[in-house]
PDB file of N, CA and C in Angstrom:
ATOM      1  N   UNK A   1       0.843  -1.192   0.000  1.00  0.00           N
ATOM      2  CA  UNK A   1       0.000   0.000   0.000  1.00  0.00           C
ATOM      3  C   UNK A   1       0.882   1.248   0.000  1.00  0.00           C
ATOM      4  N   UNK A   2       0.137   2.115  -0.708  1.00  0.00           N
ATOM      5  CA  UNK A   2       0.879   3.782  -0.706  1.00  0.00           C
ATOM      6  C   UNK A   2      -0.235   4.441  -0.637  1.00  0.00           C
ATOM      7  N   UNK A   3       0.647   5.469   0.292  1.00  0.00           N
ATOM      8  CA  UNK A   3      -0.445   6.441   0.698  1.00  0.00           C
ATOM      9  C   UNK A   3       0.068   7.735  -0.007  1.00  0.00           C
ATOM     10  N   UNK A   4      -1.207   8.164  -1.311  1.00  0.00           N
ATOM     11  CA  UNK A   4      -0.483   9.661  -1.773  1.00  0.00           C
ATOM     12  C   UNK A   4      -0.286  10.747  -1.364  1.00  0.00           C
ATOM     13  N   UNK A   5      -1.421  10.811  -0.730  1.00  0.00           N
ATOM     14  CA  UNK A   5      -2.124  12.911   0.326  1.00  0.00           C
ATOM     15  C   UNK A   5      -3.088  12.797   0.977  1.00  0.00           C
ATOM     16  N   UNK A   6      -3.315  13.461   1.714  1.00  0.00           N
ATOM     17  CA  UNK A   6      -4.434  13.431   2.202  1.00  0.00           C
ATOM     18  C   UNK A   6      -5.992  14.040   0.871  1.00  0.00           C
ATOM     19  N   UNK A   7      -6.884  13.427   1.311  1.00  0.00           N
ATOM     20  CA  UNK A   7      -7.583  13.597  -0.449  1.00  0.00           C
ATOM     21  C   UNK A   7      -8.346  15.180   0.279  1.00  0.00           C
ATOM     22  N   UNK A   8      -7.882  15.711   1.657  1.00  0.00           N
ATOM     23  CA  UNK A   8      -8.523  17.258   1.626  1.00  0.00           C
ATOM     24  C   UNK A   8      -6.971  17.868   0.506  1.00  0.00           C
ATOM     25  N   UNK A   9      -6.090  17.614   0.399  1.00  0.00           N
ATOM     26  CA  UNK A   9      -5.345  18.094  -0.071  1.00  0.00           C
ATOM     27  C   UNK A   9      -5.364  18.266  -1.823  1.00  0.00           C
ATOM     28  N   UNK A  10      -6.201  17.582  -2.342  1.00  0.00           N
ATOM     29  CA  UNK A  10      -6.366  17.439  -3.524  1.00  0.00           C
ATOM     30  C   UNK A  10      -7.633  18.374  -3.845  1.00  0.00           C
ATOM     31  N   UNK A  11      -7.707  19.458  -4.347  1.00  0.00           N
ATOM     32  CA  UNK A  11      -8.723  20.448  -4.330  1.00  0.00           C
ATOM     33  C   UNK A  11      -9.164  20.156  -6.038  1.00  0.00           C
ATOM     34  N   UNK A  12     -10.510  20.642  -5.861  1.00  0.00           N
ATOM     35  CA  UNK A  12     -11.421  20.144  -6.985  1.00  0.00           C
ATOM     36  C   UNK A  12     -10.339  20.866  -8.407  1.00  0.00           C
ATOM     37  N   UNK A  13     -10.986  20.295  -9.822  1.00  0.00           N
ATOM     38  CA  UNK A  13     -10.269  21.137 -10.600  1.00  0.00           C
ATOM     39  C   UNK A  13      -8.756  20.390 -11.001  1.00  0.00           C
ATOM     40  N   UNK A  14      -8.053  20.136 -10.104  1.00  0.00           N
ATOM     41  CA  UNK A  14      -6.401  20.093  -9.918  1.00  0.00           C
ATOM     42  C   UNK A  14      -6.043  18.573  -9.608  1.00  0.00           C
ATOM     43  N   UNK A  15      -5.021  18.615 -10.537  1.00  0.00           N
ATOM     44  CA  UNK A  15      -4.471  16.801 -10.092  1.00  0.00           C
ATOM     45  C   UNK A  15      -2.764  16.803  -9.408  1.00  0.00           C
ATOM     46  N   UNK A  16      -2.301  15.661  -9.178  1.00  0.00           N
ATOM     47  CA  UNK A  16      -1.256  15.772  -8.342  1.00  0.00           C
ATOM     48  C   UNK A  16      -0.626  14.147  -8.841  1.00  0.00           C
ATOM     49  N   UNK A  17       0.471  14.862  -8.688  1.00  0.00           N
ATOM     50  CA  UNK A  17       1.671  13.410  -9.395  1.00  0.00           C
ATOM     51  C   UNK A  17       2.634  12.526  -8.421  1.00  0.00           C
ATOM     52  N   UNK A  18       2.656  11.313  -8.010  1.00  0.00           N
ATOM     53  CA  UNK A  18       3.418  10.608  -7.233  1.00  0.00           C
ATOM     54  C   UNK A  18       4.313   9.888  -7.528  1.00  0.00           C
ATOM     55  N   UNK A  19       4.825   9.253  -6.920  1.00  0.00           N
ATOM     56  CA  UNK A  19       5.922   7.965  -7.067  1.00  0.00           C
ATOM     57  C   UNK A  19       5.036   7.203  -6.135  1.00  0.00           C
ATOM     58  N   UNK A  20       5.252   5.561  -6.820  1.00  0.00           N
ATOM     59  CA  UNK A  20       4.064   5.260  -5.321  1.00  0.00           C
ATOM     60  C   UNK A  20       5.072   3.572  -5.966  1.00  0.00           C
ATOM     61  N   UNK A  21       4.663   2.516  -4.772  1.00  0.00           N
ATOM     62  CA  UNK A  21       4.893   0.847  -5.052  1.00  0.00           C
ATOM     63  C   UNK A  21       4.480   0.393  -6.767  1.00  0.00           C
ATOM     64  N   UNK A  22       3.503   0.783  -7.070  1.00  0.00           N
ATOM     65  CA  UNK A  22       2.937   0.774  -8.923  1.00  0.00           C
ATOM     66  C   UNK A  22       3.818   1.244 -10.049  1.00  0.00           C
ATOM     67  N   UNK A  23       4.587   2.252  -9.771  1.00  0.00           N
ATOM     68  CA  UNK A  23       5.457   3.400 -10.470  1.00  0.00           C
ATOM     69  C   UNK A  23       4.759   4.530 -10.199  1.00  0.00           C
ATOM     70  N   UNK A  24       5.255   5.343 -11.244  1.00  0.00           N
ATOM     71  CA  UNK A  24       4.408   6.933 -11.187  1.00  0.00           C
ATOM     72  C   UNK A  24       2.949   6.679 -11.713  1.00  0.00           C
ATOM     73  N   UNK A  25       2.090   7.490 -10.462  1.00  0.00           N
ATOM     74  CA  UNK A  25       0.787   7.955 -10.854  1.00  0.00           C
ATOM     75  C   UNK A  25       0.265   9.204 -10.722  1.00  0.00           C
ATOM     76  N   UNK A  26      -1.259   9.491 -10.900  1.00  0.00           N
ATOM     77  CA  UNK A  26      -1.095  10.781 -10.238  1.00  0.00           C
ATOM     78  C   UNK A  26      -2.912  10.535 -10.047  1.00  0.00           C
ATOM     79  N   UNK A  27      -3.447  11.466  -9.386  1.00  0.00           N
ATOM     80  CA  UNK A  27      -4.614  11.942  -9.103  1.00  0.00           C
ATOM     81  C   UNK A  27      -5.408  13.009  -9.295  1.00  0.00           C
ATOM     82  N   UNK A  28      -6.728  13.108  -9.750  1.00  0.00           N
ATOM     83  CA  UNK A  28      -7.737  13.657 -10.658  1.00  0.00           C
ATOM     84  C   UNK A  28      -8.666  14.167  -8.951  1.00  0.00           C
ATOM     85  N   UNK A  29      -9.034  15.518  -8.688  1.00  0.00           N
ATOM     86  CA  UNK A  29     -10.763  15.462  -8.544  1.00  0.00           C
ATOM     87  C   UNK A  29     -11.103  16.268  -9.450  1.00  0.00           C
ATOM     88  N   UNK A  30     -12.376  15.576  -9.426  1.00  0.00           N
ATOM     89  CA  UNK A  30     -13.265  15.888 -10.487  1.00  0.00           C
ATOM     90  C   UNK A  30     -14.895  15.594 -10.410  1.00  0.00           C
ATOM     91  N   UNK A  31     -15.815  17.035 -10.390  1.00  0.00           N
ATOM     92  CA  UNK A  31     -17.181  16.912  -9.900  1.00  0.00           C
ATOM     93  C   UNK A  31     -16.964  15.972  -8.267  1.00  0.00           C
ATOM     94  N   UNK A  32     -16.053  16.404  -7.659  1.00  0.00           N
ATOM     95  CA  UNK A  32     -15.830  15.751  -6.557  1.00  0.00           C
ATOM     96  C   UNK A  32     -15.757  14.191  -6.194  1.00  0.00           C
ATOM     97  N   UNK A  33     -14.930  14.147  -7.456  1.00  0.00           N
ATOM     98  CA  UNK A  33     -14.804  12.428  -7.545  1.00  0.00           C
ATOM     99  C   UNK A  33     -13.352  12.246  -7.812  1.00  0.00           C
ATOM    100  N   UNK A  34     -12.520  11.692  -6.767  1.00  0.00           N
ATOM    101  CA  UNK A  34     -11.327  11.385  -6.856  1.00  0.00           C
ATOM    102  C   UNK A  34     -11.271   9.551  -8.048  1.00  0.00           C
ATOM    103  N   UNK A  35      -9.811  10.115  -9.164  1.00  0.00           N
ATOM    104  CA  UNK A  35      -9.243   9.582  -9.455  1.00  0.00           C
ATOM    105  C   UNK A  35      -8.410   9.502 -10.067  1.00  0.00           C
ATOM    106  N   UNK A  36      -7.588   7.658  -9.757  1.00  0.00           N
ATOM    107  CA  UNK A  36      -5.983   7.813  -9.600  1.00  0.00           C
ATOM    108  C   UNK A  36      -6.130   6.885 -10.965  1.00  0.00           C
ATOM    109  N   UNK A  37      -4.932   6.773 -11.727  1.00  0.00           N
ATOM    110  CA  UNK A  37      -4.046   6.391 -13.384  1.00  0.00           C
ATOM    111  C   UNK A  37      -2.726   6.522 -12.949  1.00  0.00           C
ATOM    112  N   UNK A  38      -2.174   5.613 -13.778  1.00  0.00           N
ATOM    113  CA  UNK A  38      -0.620   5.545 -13.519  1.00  0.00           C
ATOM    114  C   UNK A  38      -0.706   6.058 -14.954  1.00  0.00           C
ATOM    115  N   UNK A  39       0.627   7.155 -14.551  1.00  0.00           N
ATOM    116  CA  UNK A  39       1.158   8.022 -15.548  1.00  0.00           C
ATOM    117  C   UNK A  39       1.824   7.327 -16.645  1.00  0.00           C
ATOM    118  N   UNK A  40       1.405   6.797 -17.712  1.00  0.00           N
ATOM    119  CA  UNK A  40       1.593   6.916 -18.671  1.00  0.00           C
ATOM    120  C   UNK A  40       0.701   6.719 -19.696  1.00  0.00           C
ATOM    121  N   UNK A  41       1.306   7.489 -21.037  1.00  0.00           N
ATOM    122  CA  UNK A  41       0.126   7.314 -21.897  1.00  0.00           C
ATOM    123  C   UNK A  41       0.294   6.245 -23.068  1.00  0.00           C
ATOM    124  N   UNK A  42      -0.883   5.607 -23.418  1.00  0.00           N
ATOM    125  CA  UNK A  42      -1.072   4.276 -23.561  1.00  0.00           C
ATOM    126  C   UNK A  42      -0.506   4.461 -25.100  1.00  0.00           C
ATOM    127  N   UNK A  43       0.101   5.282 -25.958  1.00  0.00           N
ATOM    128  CA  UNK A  43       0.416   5.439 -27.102  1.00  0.00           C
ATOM    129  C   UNK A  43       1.793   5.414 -26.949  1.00  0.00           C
ATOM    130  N   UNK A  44       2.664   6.519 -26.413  1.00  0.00           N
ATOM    131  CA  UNK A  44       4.321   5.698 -26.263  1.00  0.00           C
ATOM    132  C   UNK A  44       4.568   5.549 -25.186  1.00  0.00           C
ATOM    133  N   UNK A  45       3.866   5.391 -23.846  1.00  0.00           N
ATOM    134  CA  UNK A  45       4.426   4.800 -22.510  1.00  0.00           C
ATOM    135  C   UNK A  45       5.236   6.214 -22.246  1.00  0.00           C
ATOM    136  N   UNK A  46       5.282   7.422 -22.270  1.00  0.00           N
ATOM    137  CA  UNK A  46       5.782   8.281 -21.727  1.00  0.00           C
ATOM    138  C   UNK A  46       4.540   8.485 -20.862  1.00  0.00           C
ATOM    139  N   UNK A  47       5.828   9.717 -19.489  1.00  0.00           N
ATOM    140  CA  UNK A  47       5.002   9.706 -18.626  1.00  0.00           C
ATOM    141  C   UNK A  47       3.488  11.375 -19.394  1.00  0.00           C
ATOM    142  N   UNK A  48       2.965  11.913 -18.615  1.00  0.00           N
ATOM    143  CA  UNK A  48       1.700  12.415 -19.525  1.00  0.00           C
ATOM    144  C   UNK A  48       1.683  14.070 -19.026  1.00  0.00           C
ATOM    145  N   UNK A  49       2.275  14.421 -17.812  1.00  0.00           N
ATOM    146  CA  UNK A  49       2.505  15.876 -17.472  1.00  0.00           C
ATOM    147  C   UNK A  49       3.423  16.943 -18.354  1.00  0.00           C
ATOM    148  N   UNK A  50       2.675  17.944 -18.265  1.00  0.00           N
ATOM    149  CA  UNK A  50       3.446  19.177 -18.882  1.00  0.00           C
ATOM    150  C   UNK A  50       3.891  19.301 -17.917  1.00  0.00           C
ATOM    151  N   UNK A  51       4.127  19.744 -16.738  1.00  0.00           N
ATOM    152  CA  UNK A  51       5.093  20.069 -15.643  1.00  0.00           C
ATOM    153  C   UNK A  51       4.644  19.505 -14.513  1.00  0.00           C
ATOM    154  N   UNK A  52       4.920  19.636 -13.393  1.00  0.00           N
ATOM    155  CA  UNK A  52       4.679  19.214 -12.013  1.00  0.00           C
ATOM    156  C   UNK A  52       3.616  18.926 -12.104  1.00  0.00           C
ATOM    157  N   UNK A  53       2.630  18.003 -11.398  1.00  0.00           N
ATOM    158  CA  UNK A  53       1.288  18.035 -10.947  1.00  0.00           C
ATOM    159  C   UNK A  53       0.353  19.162 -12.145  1.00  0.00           C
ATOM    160  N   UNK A  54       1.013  18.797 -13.467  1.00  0.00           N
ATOM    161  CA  UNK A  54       0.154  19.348 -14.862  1.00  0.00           C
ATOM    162  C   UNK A  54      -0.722  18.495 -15.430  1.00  0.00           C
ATOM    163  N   UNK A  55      -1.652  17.551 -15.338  1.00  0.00           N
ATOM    164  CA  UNK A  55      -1.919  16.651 -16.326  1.00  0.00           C
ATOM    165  C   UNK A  55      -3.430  17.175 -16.944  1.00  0.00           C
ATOM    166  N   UNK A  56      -3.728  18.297 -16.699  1.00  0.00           N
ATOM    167  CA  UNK A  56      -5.193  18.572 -17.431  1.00  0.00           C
ATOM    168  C   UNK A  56      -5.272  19.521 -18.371  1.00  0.00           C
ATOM    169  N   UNK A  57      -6.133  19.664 -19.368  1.00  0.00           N
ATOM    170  CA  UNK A  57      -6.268  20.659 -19.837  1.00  0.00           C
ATOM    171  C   UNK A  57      -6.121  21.464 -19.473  1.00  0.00           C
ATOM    172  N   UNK A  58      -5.884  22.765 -20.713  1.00  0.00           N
ATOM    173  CA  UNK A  58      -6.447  24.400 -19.830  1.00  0.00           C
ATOM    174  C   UNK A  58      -7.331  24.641 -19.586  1.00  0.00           C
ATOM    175  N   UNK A  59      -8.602  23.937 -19.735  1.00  0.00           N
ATOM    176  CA  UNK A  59      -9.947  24.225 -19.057  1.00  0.00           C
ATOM    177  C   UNK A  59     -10.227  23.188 -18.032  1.00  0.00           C
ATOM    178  N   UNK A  60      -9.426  22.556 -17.547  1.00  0.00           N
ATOM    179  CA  UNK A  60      -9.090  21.750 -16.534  1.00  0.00           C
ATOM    180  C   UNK A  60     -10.519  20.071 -16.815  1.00  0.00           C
ATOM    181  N   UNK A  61     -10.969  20.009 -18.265  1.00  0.00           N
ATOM    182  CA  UNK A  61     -12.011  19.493 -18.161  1.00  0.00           C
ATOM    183  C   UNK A  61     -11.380  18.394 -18.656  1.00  0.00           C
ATOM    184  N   UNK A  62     -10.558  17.676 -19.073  1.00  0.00           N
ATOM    185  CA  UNK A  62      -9.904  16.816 -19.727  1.00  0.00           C
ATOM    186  C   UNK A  62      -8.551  16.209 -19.513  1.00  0.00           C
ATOM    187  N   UNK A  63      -7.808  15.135 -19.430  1.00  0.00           N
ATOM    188  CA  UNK A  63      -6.339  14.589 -18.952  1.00  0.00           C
ATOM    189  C   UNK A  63      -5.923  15.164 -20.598  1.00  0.00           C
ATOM    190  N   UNK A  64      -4.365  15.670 -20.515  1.00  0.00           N
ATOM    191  CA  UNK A  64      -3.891  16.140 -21.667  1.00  0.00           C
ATOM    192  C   UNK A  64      -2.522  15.503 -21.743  1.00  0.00           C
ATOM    193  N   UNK A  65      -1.839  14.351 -22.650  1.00  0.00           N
ATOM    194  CA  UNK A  65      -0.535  14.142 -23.193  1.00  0.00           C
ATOM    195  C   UNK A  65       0.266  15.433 -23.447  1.00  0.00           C
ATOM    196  N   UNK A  66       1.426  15.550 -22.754  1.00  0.00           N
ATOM    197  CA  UNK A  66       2.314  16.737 -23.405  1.00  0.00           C
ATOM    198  C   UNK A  66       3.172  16.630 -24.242  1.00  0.00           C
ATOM    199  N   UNK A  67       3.475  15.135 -24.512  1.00  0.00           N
ATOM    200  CA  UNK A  67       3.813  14.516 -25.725  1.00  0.00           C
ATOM    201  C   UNK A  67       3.086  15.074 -27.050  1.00  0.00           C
ATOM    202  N   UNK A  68       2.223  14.551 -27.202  1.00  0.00           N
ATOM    203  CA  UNK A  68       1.381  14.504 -28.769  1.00  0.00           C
ATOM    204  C   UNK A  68      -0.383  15.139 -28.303  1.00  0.00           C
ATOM    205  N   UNK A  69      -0.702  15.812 -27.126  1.00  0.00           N
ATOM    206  CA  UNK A  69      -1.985  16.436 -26.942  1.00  0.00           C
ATOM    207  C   UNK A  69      -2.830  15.135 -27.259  1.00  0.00           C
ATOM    208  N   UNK A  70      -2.824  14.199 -26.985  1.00  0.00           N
ATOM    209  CA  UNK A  70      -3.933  13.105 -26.928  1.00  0.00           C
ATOM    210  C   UNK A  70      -5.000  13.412 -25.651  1.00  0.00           C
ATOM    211  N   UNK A  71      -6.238  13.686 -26.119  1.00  0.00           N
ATOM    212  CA  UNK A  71      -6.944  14.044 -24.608  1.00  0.00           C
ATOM    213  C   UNK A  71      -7.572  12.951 -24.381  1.00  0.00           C
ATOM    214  N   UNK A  72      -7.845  12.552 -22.755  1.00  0.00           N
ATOM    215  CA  UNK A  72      -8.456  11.642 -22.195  1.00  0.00           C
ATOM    216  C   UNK A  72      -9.857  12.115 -20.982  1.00  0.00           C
ATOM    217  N   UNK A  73     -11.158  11.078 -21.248  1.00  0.00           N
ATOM    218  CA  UNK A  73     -11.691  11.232 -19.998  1.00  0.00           C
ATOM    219  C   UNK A  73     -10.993  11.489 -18.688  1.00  0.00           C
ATOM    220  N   UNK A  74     -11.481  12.415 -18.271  1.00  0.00           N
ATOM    221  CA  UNK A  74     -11.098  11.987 -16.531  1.00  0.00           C
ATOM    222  C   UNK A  74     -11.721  11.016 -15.893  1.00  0.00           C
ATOM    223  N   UNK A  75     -13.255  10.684 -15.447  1.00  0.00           N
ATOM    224  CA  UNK A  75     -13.803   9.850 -15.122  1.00  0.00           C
ATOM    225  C   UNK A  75     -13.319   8.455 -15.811  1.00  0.00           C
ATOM    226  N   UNK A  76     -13.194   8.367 -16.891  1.00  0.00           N
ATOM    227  CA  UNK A  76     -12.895   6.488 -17.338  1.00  0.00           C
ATOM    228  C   UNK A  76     -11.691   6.950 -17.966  1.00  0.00           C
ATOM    229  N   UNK A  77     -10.748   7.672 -18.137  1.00  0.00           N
ATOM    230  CA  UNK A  77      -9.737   7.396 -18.868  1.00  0.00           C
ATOM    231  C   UNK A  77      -9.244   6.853 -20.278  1.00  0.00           C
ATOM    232  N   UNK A  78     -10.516   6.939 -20.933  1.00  0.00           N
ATOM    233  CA  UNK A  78     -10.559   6.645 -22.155  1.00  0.00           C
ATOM    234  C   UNK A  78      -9.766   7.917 -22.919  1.00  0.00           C
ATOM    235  N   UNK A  79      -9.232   7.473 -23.869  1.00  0.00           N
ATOM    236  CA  UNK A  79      -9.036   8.509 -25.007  1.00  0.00           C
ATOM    237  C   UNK A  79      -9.807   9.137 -25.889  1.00  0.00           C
ATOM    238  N   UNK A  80     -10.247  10.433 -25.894  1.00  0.00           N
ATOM    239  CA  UNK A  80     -11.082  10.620 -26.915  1.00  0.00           C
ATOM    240  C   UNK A  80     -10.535  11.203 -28.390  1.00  0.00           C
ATOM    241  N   UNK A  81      -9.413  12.003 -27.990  1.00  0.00           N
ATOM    242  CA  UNK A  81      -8.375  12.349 -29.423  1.00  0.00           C
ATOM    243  C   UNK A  81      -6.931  12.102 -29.246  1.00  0.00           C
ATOM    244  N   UNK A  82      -6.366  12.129 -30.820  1.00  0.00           N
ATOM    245  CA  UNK A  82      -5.277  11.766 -30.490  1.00  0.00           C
ATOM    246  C   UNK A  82      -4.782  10.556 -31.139  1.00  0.00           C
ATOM    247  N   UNK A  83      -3.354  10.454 -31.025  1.00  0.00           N
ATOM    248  CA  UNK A  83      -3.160   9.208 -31.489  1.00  0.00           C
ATOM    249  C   UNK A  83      -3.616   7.519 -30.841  1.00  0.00           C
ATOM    250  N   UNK A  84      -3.914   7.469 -30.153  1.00  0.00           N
ATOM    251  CA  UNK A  84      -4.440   6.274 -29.041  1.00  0.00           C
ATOM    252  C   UNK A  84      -5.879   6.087 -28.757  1.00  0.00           C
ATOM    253  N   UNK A  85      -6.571   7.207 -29.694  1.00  0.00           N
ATOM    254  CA  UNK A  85      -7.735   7.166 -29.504  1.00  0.00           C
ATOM    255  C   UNK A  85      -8.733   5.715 -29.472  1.00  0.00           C
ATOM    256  N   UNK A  86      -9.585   5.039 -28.503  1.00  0.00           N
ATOM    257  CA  UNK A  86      -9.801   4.236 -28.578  1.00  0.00           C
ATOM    258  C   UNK A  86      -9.352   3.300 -27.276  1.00  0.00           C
ATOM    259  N   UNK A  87      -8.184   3.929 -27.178  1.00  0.00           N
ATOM    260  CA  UNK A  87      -7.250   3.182 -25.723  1.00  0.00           C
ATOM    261  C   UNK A  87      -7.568   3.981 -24.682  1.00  0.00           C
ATOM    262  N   UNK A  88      -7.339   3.274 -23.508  1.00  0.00           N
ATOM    263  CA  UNK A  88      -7.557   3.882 -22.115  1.00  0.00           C
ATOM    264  C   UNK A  88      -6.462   4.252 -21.033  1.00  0.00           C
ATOM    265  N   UNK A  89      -6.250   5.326 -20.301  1.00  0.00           N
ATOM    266  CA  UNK A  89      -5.219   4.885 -19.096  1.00  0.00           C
ATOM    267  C   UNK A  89      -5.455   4.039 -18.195  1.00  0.00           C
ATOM    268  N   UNK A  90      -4.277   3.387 -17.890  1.00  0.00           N
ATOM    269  CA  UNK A  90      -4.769   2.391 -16.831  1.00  0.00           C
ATOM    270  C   UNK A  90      -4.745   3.025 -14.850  1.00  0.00           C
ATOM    271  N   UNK A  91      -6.365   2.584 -14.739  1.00  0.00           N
ATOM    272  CA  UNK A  91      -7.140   3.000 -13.462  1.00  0.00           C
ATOM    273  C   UNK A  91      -6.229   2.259 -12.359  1.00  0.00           C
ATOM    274  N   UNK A  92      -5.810   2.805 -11.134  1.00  0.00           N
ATOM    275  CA  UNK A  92      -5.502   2.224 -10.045  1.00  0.00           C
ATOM    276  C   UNK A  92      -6.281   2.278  -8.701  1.00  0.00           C
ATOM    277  N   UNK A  93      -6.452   1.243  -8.232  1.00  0.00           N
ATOM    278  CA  UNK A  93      -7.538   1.074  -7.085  1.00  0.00           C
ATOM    279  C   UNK A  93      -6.811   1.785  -5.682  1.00  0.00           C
ATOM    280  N   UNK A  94      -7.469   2.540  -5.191  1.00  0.00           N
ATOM    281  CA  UNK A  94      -7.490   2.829  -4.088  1.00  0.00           C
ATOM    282  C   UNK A  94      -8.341   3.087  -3.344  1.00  0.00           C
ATOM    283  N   UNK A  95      -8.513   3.355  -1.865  1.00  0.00           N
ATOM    284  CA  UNK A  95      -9.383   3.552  -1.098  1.00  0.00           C
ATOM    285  C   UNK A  95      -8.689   4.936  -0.086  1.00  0.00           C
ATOM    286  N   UNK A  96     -10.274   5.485   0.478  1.00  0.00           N
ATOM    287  CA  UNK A  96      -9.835   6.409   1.713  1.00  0.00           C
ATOM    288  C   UNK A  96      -9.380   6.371   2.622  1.00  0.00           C
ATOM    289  N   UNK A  97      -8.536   6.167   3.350  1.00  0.00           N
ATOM    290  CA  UNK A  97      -8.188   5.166   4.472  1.00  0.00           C
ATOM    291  C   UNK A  97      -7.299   6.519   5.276  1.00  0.00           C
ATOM    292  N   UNK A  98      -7.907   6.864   6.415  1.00  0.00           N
ATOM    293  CA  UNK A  98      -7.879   8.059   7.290  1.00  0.00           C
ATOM    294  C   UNK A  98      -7.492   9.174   6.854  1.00  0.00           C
ATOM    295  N   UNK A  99      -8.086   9.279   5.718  1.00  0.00           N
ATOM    296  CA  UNK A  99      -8.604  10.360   4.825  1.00  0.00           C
ATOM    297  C   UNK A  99      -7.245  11.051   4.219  1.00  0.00           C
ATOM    298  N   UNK A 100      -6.851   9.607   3.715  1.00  0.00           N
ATOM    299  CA  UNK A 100      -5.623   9.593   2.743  1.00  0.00           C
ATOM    300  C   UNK A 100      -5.996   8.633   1.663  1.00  0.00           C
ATOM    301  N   UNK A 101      -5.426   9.421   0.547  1.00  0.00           N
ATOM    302  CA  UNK A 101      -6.085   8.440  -0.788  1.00  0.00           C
ATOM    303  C   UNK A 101      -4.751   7.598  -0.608  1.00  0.00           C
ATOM    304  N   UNK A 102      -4.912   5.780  -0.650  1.00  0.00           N
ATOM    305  CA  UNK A 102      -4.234   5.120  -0.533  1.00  0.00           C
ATOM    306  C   UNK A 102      -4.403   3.942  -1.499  1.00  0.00           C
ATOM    307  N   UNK A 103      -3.356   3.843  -1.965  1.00  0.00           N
ATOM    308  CA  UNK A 103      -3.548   2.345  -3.054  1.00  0.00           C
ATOM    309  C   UNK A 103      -4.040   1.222  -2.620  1.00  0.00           C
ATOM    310  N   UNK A 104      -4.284   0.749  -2.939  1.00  0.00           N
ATOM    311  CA  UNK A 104      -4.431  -0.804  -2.447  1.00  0.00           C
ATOM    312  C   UNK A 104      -3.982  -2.093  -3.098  1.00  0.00           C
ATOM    313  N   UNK A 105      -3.604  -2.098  -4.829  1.00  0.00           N
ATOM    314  CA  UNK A 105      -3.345  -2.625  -5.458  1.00  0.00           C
ATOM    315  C   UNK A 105      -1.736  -2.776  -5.627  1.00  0.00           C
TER     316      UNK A 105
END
């Protein structure tokens, strides 16, 4: 198990990037729904941030490749443009666990 932040620390809008037991992931809220993807994108396995704790659009409504701009759901991680379109990021399970988002997988 890894524990990323506390999930008050993760404010709506804004995602956040780790090192965790999985490799690198990072974390999404969104409509007040936390979720975690391991950072990479499913077209060349690079990791998917423009900079630190960057992985969304500029309208913060979408996961964005800084590679090649492939955009992805936030909620399912699907691709909707882009080269990979069709492919998904892969989801990592975690739970709240004293109100720290923590892996479990």
């Amino acid at each position: 198990m890894t524990k990323l932040c506390k999930a008050t620390d993760l404010a709506e809008g804004t995602s956040l990037g780790f090192l965790s037991h999985v490799g690198p992931v990072f974390a999404v809220r969104f409509d007040n729904e936390i979720y975690v993807y391991k950072n990479e994108c499913p077209h060349l396995g690079v990791n998917l941030e423009f900079n630190e704790d960057e992985f969304l659009d500029s309208e913060g409504q979408l996961i964005q490749c800084s590679t090649h701009g492939a955009l992805f759901s936030i909620d399912s991680g699907k691709c909707l443009s882009g080269p990979c379109q069709g492919d998904s990021l892969t989801k990592v399970d975690f739970e709240i666990i004293d109100d720290h988002i923590t892996l479990v997988s």
